[in-house]
Protein backbone atom coordinates (compact mmCIF):
# COMPACT_ATOMS: atom_id res chain seq x y z
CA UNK A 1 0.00 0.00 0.00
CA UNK A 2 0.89 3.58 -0.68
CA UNK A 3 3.21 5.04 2.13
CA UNK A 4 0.99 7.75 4.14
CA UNK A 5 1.95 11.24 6.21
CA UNK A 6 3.30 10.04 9.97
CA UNK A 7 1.49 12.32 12.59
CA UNK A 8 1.51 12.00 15.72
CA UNK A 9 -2.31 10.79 17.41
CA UNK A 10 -3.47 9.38 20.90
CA UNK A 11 -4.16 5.83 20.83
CA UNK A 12 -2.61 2.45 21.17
CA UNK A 13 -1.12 2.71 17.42
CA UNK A 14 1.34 5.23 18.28
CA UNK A 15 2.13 7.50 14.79
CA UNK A 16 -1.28 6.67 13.37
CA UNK A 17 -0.83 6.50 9.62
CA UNK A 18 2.34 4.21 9.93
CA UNK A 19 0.03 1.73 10.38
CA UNK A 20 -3.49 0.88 8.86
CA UNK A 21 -5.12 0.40 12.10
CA UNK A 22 -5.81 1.78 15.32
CA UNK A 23 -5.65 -1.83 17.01
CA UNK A 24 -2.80 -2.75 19.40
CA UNK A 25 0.29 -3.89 16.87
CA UNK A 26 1.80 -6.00 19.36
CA UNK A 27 -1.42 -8.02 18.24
CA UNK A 28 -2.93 -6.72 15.12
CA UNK A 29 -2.20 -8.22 11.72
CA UNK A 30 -1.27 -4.92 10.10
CA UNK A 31 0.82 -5.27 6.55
CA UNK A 32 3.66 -2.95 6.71
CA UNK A 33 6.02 -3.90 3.57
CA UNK A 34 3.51 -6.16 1.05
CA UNK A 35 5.73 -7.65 -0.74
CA UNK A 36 7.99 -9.33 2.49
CA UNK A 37 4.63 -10.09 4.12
CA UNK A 38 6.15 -7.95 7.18
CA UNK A 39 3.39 -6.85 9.73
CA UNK A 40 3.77 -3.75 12.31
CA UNK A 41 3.70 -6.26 14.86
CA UNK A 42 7.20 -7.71 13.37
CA UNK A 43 8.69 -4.27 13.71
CA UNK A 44 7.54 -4.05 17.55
CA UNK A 45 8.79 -7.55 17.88
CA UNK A 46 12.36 -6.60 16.48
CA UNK A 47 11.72 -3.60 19.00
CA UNK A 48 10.99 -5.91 22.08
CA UNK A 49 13.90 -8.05 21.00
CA UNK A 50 16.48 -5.32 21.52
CA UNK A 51 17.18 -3.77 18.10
CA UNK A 52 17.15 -0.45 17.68
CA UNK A 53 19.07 0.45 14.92
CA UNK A 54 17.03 1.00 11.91
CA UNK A 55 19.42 -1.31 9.95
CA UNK A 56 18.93 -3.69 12.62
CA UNK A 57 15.20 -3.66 12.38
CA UNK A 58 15.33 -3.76 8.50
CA UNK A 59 17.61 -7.46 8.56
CA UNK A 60 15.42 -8.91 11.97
CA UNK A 61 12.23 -8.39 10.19
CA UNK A 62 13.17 -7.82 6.06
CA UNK A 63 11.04 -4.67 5.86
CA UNK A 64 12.24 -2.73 3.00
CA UNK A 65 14.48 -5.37 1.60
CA UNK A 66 12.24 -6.05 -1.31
CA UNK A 67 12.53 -5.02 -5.09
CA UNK A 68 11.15 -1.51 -4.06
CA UNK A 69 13.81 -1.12 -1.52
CA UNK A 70 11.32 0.51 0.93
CA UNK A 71 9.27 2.74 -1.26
CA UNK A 72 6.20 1.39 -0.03
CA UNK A 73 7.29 0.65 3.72
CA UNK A 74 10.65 2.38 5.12
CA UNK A 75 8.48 5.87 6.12
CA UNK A 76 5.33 3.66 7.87
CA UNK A 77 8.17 1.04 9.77
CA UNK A 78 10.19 4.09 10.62
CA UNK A 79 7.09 5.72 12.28
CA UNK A 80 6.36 2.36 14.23
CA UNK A 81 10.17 2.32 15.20
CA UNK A 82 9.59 6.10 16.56
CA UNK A 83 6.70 5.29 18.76
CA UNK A 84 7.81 2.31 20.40
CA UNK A 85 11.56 3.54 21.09
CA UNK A 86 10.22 7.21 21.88
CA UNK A 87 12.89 9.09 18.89
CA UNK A 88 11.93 11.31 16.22
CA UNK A 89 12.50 9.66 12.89
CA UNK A 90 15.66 11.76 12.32
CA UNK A 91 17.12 10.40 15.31
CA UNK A 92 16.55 7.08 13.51
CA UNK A 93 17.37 8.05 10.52
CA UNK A 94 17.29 5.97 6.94
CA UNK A 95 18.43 2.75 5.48
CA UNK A 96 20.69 1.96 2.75
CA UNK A 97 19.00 1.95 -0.96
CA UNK A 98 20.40 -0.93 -2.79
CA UNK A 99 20.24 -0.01 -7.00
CA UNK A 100 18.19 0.43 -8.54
CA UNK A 101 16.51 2.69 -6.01
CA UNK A 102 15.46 4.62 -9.14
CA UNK A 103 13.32 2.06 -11.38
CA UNK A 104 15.47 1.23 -15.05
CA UNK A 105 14.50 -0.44 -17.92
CA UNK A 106 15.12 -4.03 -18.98
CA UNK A 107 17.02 -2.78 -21.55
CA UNK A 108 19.46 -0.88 -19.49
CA UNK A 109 19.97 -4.39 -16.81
CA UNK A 110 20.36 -6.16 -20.71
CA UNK A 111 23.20 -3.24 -21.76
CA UNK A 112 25.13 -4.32 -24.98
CA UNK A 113 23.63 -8.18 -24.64
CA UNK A 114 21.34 -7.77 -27.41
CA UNK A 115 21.44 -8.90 -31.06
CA UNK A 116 24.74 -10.03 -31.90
CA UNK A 117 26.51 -9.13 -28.67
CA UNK A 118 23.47 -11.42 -26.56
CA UNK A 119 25.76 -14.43 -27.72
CA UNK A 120 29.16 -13.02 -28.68
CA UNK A 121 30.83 -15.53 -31.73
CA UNK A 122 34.68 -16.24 -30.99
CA UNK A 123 36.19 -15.99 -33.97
CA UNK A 124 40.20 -16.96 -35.08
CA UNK A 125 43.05 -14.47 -36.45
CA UNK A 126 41.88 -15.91 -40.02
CA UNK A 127 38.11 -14.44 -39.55
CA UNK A 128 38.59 -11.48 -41.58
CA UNK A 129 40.28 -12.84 -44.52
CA UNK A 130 38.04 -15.54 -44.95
CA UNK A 131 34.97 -12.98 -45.16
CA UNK A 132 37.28 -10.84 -47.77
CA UNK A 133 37.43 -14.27 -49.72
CA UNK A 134 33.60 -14.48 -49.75
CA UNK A 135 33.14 -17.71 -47.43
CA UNK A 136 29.73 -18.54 -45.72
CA UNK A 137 29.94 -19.02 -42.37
CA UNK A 138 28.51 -21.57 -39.74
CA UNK A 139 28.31 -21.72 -36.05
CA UNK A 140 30.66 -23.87 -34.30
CA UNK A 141 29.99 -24.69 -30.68
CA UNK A 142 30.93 -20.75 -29.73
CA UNK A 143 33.35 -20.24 -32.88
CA UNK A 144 32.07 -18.54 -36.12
CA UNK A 145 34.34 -20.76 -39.18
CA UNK A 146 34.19 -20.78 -42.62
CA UNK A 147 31.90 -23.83 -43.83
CA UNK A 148 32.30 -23.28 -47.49
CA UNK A 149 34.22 -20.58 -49.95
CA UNK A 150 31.42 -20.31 -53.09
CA UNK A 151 32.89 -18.82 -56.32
CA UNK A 152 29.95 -17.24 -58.63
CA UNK A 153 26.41 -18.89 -58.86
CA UNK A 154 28.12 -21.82 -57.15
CA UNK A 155 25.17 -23.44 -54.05
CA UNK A 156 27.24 -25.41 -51.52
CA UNK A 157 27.30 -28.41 -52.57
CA UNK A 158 28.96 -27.68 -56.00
CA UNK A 159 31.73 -25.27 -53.80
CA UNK A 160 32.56 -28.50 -51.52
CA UNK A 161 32.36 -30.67 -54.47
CA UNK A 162 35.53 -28.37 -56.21
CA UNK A 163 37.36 -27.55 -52.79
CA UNK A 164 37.35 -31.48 -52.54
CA UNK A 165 38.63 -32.44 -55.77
CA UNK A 166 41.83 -29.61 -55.31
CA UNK A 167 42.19 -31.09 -51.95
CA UNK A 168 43.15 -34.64 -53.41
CA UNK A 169 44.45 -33.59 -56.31
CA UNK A 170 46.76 -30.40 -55.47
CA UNK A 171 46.22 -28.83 -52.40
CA UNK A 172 44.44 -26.82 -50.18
CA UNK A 173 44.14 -24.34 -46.87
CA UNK A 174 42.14 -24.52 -43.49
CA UNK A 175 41.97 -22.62 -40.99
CA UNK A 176 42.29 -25.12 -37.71
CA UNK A 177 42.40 -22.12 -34.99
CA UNK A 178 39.46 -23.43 -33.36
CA UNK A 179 41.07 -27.10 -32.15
CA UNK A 180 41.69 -26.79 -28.56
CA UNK A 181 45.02 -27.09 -27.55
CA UNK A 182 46.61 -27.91 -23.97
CA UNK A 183 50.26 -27.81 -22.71
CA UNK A 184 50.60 -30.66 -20.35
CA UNK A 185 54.60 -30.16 -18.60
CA UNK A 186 56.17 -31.32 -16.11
CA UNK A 187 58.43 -34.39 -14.71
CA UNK A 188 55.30 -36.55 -14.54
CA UNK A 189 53.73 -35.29 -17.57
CA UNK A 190 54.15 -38.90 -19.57
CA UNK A 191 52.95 -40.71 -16.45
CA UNK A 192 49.77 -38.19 -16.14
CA UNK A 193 48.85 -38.92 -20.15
CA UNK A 194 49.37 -42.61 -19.53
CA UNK A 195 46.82 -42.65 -16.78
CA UNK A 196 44.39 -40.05 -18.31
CA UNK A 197 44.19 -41.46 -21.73
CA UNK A 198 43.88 -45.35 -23.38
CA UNK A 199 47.14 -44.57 -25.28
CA UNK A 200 50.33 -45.69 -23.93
CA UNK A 201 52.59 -42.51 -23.85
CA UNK A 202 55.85 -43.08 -22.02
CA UNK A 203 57.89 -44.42 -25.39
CA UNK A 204 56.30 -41.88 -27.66
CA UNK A 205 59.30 -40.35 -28.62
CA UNK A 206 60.56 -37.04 -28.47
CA UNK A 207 59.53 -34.63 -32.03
CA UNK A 208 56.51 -38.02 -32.47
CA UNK A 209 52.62 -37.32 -32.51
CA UNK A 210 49.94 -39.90 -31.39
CA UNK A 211 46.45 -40.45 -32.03
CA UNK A 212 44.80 -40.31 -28.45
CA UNK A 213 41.10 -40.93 -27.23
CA UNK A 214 39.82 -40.09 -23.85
CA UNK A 215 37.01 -42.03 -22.22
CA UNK A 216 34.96 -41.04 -19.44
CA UNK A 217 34.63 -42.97 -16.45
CA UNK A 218 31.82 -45.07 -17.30
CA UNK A 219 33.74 -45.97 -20.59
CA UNK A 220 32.75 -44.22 -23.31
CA UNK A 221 34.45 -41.78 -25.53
CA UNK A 222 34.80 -38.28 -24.33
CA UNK A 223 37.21 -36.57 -27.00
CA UNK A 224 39.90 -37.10 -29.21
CA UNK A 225 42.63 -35.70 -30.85
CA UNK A 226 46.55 -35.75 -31.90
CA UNK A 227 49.22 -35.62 -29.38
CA UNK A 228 52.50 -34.34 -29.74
CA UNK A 229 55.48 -35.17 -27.47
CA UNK A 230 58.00 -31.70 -27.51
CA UNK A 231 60.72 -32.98 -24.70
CA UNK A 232 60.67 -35.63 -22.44
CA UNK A 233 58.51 -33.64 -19.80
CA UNK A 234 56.11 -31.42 -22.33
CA UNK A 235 53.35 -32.71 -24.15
CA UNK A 236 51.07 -30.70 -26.82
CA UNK A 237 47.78 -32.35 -26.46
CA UNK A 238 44.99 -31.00 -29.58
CA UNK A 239 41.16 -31.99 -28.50
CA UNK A 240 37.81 -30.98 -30.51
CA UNK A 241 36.71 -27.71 -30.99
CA UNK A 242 33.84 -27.81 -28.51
CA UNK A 243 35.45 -30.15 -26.11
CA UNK A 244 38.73 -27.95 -25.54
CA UNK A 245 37.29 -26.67 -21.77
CA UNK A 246 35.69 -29.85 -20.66
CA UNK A 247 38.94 -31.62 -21.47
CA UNK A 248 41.25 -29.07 -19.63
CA UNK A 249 38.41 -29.67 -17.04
CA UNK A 250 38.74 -33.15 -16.41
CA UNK A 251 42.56 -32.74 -15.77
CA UNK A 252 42.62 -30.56 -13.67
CA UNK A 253 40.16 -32.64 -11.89
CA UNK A 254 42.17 -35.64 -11.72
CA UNK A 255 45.27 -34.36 -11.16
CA UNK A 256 44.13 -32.19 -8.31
CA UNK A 257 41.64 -35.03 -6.66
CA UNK A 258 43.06 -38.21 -8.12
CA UNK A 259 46.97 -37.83 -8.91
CA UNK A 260 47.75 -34.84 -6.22
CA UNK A 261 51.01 -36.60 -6.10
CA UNK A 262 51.80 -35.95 -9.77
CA UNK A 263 54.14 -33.22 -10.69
CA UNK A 264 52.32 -31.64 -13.65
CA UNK A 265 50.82 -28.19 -14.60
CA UNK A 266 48.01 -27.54 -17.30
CA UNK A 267 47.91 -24.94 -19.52
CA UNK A 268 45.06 -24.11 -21.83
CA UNK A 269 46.47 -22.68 -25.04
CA UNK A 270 43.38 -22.47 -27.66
CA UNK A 271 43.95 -19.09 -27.71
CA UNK A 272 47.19 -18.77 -28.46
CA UNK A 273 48.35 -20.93 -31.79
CA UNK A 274 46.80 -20.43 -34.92
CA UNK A 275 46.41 -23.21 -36.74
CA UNK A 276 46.74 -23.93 -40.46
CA UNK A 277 46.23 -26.94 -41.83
CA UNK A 278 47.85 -26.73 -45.56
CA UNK A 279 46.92 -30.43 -47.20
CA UNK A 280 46.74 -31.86 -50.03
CA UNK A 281 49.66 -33.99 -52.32
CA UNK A 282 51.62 -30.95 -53.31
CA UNK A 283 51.42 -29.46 -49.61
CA UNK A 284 54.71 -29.83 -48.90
CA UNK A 285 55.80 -27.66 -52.31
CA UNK A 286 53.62 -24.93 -50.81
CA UNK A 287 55.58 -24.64 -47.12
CA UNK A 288 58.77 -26.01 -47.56
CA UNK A 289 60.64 -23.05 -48.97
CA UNK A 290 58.85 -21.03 -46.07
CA UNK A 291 59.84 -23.03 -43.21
CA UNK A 292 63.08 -22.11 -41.34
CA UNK A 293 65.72 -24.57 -39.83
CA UNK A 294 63.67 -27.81 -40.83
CA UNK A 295 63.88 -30.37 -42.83
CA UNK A 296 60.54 -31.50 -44.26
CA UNK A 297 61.46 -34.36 -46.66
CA UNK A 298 59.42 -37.42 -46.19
CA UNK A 299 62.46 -38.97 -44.73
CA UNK A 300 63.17 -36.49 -42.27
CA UNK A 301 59.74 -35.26 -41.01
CA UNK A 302 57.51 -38.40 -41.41
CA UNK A 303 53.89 -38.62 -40.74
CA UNK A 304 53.05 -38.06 -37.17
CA UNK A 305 55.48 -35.75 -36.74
CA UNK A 306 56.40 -32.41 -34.55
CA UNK A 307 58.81 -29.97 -34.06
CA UNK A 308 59.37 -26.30 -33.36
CA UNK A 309 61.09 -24.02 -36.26
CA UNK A 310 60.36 -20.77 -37.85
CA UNK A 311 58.24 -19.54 -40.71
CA UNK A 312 58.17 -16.16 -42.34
CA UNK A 313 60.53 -14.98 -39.48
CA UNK A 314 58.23 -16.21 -36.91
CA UNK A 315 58.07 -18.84 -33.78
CA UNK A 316 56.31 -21.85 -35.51
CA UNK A 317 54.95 -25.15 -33.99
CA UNK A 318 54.78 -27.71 -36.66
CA UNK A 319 52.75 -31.02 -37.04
CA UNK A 320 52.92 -33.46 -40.14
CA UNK A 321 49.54 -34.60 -39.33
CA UNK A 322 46.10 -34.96 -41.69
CA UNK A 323 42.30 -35.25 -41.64
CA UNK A 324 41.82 -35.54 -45.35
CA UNK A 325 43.89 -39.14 -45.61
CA UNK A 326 46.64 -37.22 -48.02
CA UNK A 327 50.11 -35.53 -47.39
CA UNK A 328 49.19 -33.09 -44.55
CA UNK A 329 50.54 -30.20 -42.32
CA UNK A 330 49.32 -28.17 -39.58
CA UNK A 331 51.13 -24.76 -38.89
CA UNK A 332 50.74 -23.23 -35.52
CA UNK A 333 52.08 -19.73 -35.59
CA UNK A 334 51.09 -17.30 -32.42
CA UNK A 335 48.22 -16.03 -32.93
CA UNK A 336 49.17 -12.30 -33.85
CA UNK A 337 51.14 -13.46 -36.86
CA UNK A 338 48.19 -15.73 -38.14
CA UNK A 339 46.86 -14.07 -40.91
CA UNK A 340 50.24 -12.93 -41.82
CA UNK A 341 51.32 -16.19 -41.83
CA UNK A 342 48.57 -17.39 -43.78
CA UNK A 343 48.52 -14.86 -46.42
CA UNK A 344 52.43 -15.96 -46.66
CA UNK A 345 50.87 -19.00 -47.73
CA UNK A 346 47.98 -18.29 -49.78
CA UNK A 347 50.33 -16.56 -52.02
CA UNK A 348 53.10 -19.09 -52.33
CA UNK A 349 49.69 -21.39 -52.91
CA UNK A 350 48.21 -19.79 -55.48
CA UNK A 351 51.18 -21.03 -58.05
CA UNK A 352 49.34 -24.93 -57.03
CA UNK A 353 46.10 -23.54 -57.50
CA UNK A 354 45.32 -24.02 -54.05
CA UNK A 355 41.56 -23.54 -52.36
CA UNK A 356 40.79 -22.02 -49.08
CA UNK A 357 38.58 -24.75 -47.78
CA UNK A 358 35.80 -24.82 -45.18
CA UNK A 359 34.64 -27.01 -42.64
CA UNK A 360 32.04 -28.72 -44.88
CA UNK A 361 34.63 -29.89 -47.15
CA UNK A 362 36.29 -31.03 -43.94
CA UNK A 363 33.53 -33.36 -43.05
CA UNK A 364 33.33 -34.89 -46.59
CA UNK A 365 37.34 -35.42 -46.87
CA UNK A 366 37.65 -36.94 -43.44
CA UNK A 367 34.12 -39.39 -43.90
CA UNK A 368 35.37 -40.72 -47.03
CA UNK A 369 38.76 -42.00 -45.04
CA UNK A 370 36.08 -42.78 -42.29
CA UNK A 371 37.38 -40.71 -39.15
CA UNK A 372 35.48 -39.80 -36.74
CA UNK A 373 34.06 -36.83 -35.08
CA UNK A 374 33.26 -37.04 -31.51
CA UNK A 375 29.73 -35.73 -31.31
CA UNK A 376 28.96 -36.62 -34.29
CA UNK A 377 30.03 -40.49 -34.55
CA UNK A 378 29.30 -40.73 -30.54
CA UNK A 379 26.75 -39.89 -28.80
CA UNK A 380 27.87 -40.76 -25.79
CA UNK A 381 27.11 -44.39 -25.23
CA UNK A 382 30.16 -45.55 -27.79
CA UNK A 383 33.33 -46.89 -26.78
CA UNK A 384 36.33 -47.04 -28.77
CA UNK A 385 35.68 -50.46 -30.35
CA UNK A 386 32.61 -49.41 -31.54
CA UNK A 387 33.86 -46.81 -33.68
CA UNK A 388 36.99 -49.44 -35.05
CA UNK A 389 39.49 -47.59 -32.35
CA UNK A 390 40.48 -50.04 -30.52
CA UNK A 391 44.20 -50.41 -31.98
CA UNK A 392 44.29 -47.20 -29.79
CA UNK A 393 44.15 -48.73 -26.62
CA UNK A 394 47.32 -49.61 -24.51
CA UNK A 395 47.28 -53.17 -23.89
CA UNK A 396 49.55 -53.52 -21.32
CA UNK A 397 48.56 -50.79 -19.22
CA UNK A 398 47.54 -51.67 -16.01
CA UNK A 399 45.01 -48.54 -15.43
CA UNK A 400 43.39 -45.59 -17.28
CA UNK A 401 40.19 -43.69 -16.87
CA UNK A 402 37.66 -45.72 -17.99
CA UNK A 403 39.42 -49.33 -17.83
CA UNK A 404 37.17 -51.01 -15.62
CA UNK A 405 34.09 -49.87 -17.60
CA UNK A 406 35.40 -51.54 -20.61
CA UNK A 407 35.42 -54.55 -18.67
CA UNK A 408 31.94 -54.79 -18.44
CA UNK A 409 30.08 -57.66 -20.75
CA UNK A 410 27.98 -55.25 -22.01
CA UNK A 411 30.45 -53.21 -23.44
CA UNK A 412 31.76 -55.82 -25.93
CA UNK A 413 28.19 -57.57 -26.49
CA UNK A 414 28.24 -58.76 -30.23
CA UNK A 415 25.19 -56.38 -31.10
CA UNK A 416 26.20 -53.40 -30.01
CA UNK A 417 26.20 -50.85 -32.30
CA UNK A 418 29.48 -50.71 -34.54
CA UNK A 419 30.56 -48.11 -36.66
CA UNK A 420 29.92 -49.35 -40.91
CA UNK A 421 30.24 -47.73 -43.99
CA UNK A 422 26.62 -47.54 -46.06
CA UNK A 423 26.59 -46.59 -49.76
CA UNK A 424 23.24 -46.51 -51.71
CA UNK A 425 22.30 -48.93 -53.73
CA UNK A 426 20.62 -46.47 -56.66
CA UNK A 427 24.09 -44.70 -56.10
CA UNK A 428 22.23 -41.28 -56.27
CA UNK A 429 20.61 -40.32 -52.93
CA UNK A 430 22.37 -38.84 -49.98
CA UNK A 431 21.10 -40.13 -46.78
CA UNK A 432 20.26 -37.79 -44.20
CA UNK A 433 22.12 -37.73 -41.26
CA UNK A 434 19.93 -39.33 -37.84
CA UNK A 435 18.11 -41.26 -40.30
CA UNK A 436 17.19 -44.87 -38.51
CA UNK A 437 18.27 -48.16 -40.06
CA UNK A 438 16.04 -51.22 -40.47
CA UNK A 439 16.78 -54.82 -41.81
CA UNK A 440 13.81 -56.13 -44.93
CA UNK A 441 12.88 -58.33 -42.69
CA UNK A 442 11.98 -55.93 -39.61
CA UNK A 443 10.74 -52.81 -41.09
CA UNK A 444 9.64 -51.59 -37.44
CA UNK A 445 12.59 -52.21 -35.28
CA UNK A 446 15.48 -49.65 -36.13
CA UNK A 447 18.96 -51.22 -35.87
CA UNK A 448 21.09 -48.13 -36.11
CA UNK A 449 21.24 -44.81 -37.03
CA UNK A 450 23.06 -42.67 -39.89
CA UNK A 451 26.02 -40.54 -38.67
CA UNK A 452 27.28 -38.78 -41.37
CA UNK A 453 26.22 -38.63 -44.84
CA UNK A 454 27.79 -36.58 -48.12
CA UNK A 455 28.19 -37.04 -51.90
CA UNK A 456 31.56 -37.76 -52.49
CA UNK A 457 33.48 -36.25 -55.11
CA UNK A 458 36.43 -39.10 -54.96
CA UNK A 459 33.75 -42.00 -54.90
CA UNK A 460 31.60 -40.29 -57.40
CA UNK A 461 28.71 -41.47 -55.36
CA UNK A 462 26.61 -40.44 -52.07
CA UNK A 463 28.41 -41.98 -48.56
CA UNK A 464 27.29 -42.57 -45.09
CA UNK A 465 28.67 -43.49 -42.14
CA UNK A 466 26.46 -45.42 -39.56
CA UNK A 467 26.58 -47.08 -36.22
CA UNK A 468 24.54 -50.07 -36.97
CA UNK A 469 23.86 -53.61 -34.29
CA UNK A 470 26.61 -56.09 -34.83
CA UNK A 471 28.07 -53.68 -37.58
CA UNK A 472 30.99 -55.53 -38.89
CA UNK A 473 29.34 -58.89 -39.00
CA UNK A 474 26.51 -56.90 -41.72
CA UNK A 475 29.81 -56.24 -44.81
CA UNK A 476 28.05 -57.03 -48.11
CA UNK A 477 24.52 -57.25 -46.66
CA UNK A 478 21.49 -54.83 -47.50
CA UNK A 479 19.61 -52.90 -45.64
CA UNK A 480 16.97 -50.48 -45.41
CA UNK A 481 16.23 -46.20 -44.29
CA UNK A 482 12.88 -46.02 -43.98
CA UNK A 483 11.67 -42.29 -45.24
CA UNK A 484 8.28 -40.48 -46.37
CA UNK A 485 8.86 -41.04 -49.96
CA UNK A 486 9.48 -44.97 -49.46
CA UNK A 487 12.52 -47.14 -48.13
CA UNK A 488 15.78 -46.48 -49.32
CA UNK A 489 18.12 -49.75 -49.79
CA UNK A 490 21.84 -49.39 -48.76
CA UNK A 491 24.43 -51.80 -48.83
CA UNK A 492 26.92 -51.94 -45.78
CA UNK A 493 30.62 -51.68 -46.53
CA UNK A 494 33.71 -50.73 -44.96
CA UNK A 495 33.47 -47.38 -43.22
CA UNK A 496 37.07 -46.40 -45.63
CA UNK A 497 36.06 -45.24 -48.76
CA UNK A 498 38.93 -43.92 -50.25
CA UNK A 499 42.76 -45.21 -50.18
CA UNK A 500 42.08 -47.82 -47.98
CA UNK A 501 45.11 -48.85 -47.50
CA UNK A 502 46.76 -45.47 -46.61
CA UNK A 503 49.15 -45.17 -49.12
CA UNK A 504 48.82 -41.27 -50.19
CA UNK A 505 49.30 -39.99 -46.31
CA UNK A 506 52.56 -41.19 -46.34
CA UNK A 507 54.06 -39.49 -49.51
């Protein structure tokens, strides 16, 4: 209610107006602040009790602690205050007004949060040049990245479709900023990675990369990514784009609950490398004459490789590494001399005909070698053997997170769902990706589930990739996506579809 003059009157209320009736407070239910539900006989009570204060009162009884901050109360409860304590309410005196004492708008509590600012888009050193060179864009976890560079009338799938084709047949340039990256150092840095992932890790040698998966604790993959092993105590560890801080996360965890007796720090370092991924079979044409104090001849610097050097003058962090299945490099510069470094490039490129590719093109290149992408190949109930990585895991290692999970019957039950290759059997339609999977004989009862599904330019047909019951016993046999238009019949085949036999990474 609407505070109300204070005067003094005769009567049992005291100031009459600080309260709406004339009945004895120490028993009357008389509202005094309506949105704390506190009554006049609270304040009398805080009275009785011993506080006097006025700040006092406020915190025994909440009066005026509201979203109005008193507006509606703090003159009535001081006027009950001054009649049972016998002061004048300047002898009391006021409380404290918390902001906004003075009512704002949403808009002003919102400030700059609103249209594109409301959820700000990281974006890498390469951002701007990529939106000179015309690329579409596509949201990435929190990262704006290129997903395709179109050239004329040219719809996405016919820009993939070329930046694929220069990819395996010359050679092209991706920016990999967003990969999260993670300096793991210290004396008992091989012993922490040996624990913390199903790799083994303490005979990777020095200047050598390694595949490594990390499971969670009941099992099933977490993240992946290449590891590279810089000096005997300092290990470069790369993870997915969106599970960089969840990774970092989960060390820090262990190593400060788990392994407190470990000597290793954590560094997250996402920010700090630029990343570009030059690939293709005339990649190493493109860098070589850039690169400083490094030999990278096939014999020298072999696949899975990593070293420190310079390029264009500056600090560089090199890894022979690929996701496209062909000759492959990965050039981490500091971020401030990305784009320079990458322009360095582009130009030396263009000579090749090199493409900037996007992350679309990504997908297609690294489906038709079959790799996976966490998230996209897992959804969190697949373990490594489902998804054909079990190679990965370190025999002979007594412990890791997740090792007793694996253990489990269930997890190596001959129908669970295993990752398979599925091509169509008109050859002409793409499957779309969640799509469920049914046998002829059991229209009704979905086996699996599509993954990943493109038109390949190097197959010259559509591709999928599936996790489908008892995948790997199902090579050769048909099966069925049920859709609106009628089922479509795919065959199952070997999640590689191009250079099986790995041949062209190796060059």
């Amino acid at each position: 209610m609407p505070a109300v003059s204070v005067r003094h009157a005769q009567g049992v209320g005291g100031y009459m107006g600080a309260a709406p009736t004339t009945s004895d407070l120490t028993k009357a239910k008389a509202f005094v602040d309506w949105q704390n539900d506190v009554t006049a006989k609270d304040i009398m009570l805080a009275t009785r009790e011993g506080f006097l204060s006025i700040e006092h009162v406020k915190r025994y009884t909440t009066t005026g602690m509201a979203t109005d901050q008193g507006k509606l109360s703090n003159i009535n409860a001081l006027g009950i205050v001054s009649e049972a304590t016998g002061r004048s309410i300047p002898e009391i005196g006021l409380t404290t007004f918390r902001s906004p004492y003075t009512p704002v708008t949403f808009g002003t509590l919102a400030g700059h949060a609103r249209g594109d600012l409301f959820d700000p888009a990281r974006i890498t050193a390469i951002n701007d040049w990529a939106k000179e060179h015309g690329a579409a864009f596509e949201d990435v976890g929190n990262w704006r990245r290129a997903h395709y560079f179109p050239r004329g009338a040219e719809d996405m799938h016919a820009a993939v479709n070329r930046e694929c084709v220069a990819v395996r047949q010359g050679v092209g340039i991706f920016d990999a900023s967003t990969l999260g990256k993670i300096e793991v150092v210290g004396p008992d840095a091989a012993e922490f990675m040996n624990r913390f992932f199903v790799n083994a890790w303490t005979k990777l040698g020095v200047g050598k990369c390694r595949y490594g998966v990390l499971l969670r604790e009941d099992g099933f993959v977490m993240d992946d990514g290449v590891v590279g092993r810089l000096a005997a105590d300092r290990f470069h560890v790369t993870t997915t784009t969106g599970g960089a801080a969840r990774v970092l996360n989960m060390m820090e965890d262990y190593l400060q609950t788990e392994w407190p007796d470990l000597n290793v720090w954590l560094t997250s370092t996402t920010e700090q490398w630029s990343v570009i991924a030059v690939q293709g079979p005339r990649a190493r044409e493109v860098i070589a004459p850039l690169i400083e104090g490094l030999d990278v001849s096939a014999e020298a610097f072999p696949h899975m490789s990593i070293a420190d050097a310079r390029i264009c003058g500056v600090p560089m962090r090199l890894m022979r590494v690929s996701f496209t299945g062909e000759l492959g490099f990965e050039v981490n510069v500091p971020s401030g001399y990305g784009r320079m470094v990458w322009e360095a490039i582009w130009a030396r490129g263009k000579a090749f005909d090199m493409v900037p590719y996007g992350t679309e093109t990504m997908h297609v290149l690294r489906a038709e070698k079959g790799y996976i992408i966490v998230g996209q190949e897992t959804d969190g109930t697949v373990t490594p053997d489902d998804v054909g990585l079990s190679w990965a895991i370190g025999k002979a290692k007594p412990d890791f997170v997740g090792k007793r999970s694996l253990a489990r019957p269930a997890m190596s039950a001959p129908d669970r769902k295993q990752l398979v290759g599925l091509k169509t059997v008109d050859g002409r339609t793409v499957l779309e990706e969640g799509a469920q999977i049914v046998t002829p004989s059991a229209a009704t009862t979905p086996i699996g589930h599509v993954t990943s599904a493109y038109y390949s330019g190097a197959v010259n047909a559509p591709i999928a990739l599936a996790l489908v019951r008892g995948g790997r016993a199902r090579l050769g046999e048909t099966l069925h996506i049920p859709m609106p238009a009628g089922p479509i019949a795919v065959q199952v085949v070997s999640p590689i579809f191009y250079d099986p036999e790995g041949t062209r990474i190796d060059v």
